[in-house]
Protein backbone atom coordinates (compact mmCIF):
# COMPACT_ATOMS: atom_id res chain seq x y z
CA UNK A 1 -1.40 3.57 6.31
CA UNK A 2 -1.65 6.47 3.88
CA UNK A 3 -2.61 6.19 0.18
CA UNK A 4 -2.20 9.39 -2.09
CA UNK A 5 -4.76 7.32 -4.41
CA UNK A 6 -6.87 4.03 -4.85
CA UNK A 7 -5.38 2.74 -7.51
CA UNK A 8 -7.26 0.06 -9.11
CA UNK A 9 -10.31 0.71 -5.83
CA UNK A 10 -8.26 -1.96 -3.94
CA UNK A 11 -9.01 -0.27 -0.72
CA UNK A 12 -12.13 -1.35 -0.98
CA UNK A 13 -11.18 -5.14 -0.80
CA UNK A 14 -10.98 -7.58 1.55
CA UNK A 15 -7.71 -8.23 0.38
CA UNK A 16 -5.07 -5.85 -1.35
CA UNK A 17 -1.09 -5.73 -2.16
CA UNK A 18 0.79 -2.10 -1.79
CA UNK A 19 4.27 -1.58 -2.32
CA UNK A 20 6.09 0.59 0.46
CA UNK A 21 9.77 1.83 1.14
CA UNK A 22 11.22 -0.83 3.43
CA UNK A 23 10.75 0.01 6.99
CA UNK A 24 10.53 -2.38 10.38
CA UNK A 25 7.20 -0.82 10.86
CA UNK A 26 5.88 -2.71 8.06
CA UNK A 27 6.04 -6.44 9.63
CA UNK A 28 2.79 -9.20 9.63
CA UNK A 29 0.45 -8.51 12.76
CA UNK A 30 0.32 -4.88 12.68
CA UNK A 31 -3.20 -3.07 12.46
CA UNK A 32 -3.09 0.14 10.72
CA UNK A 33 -6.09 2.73 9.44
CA UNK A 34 -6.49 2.75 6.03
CA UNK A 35 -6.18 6.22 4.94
CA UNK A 36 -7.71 7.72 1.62
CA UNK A 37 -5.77 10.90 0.67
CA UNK A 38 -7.97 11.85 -2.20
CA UNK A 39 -11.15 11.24 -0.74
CA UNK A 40 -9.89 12.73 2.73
CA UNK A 41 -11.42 9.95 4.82
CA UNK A 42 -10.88 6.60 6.27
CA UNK A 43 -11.44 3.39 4.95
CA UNK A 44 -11.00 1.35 7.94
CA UNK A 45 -8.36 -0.88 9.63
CA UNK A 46 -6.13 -3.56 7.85
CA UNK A 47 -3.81 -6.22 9.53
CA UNK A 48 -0.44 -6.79 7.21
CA UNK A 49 -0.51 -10.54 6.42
CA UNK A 50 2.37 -11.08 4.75
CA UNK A 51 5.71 -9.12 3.62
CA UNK A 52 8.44 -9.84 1.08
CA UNK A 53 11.08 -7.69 0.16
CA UNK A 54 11.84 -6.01 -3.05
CA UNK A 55 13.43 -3.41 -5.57
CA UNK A 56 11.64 -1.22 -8.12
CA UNK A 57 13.93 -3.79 -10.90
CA UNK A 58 12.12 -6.71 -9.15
CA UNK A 59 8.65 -5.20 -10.02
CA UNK A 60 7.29 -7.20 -12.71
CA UNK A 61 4.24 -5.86 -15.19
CA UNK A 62 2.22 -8.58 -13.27
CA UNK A 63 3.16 -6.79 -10.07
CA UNK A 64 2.39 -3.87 -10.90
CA UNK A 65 -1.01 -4.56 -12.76
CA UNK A 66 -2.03 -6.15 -10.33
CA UNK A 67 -1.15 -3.23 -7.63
CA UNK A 68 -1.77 -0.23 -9.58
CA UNK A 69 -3.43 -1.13 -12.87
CA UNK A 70 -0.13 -0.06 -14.93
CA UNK A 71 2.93 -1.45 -16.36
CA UNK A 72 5.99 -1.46 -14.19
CA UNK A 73 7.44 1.17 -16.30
CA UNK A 74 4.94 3.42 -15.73
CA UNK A 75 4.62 2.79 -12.05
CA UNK A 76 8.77 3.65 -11.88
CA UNK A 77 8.06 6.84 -13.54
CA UNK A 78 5.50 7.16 -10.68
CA UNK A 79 7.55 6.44 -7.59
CA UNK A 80 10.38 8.79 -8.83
CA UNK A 81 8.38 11.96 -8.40
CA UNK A 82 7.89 10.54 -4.95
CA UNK A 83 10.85 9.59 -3.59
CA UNK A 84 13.42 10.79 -5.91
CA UNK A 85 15.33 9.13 -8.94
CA UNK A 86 17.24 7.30 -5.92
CA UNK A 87 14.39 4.75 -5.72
CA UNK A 88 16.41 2.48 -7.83
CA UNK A 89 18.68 2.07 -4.98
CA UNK A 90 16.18 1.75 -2.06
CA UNK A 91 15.20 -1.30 -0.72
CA UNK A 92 10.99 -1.66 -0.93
CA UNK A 93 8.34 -4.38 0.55
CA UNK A 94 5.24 -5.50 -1.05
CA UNK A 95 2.47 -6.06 1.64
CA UNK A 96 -0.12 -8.17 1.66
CA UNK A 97 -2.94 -6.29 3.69
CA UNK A 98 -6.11 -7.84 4.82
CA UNK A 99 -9.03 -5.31 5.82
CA UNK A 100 -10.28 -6.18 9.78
CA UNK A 101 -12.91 -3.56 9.87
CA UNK A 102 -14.25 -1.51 7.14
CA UNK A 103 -14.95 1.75 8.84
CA UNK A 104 -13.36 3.55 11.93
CA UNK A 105 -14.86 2.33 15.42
CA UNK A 106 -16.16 5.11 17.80
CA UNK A 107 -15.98 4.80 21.49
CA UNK A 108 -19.33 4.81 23.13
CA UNK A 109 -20.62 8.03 23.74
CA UNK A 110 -21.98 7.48 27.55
């Protein structure tokens, strides 16, 4: 699970929301490394704990503070660049994530 940045340093919690472009990969039991684009390094694995599905109109300032530290105006302006004005049509899901591990597990060596 790839984050082009930490907004609000939730990937450091034991507990964090993200918003995502609907897709069946995104569905409760599934273990995913947490992935820090901006720092270039892992952050550890995360279960998803709960999904609910959404659209950018459904994203409420609460939402959004709450996910990103901005209004949900702003974050709109900030998914466009990302996926194109035809966000507004696409469907999203807001994931509840819960952090299993905080760093990256190595095999054993011998």
């Amino acid at each position: 699970m790839n984050f082009s940045r930490n907004y609000n340093k939730k990937l450091g919690n034991h507990f964090f929301i993200t918003i995502r472009l609907a897709d069946p990969k995104w569905s409760v039991g599934k273990q995913y490394e947490i992935y820090d684009d901006q720092s270039c390094q892992t952050r550890g694995y995360a279960e998803i704990v709960n999904v609910r599905s959404l659209t950018v109109h459904d994203i409420t300032d609460w939402l959004a503070l709450l996910d990103a530290g901005m209004t949900s105006e702003e974050m709109a302006k900030e998914l466009v660049p990302l996926y194109g004005p035809e966000i507004y049509l696409k469907p999203l899901q807001l994931l509840l994530v819960k952090r299993i591990s905080l760093q990256a597990t190595q095999g054993s060596l011998f």
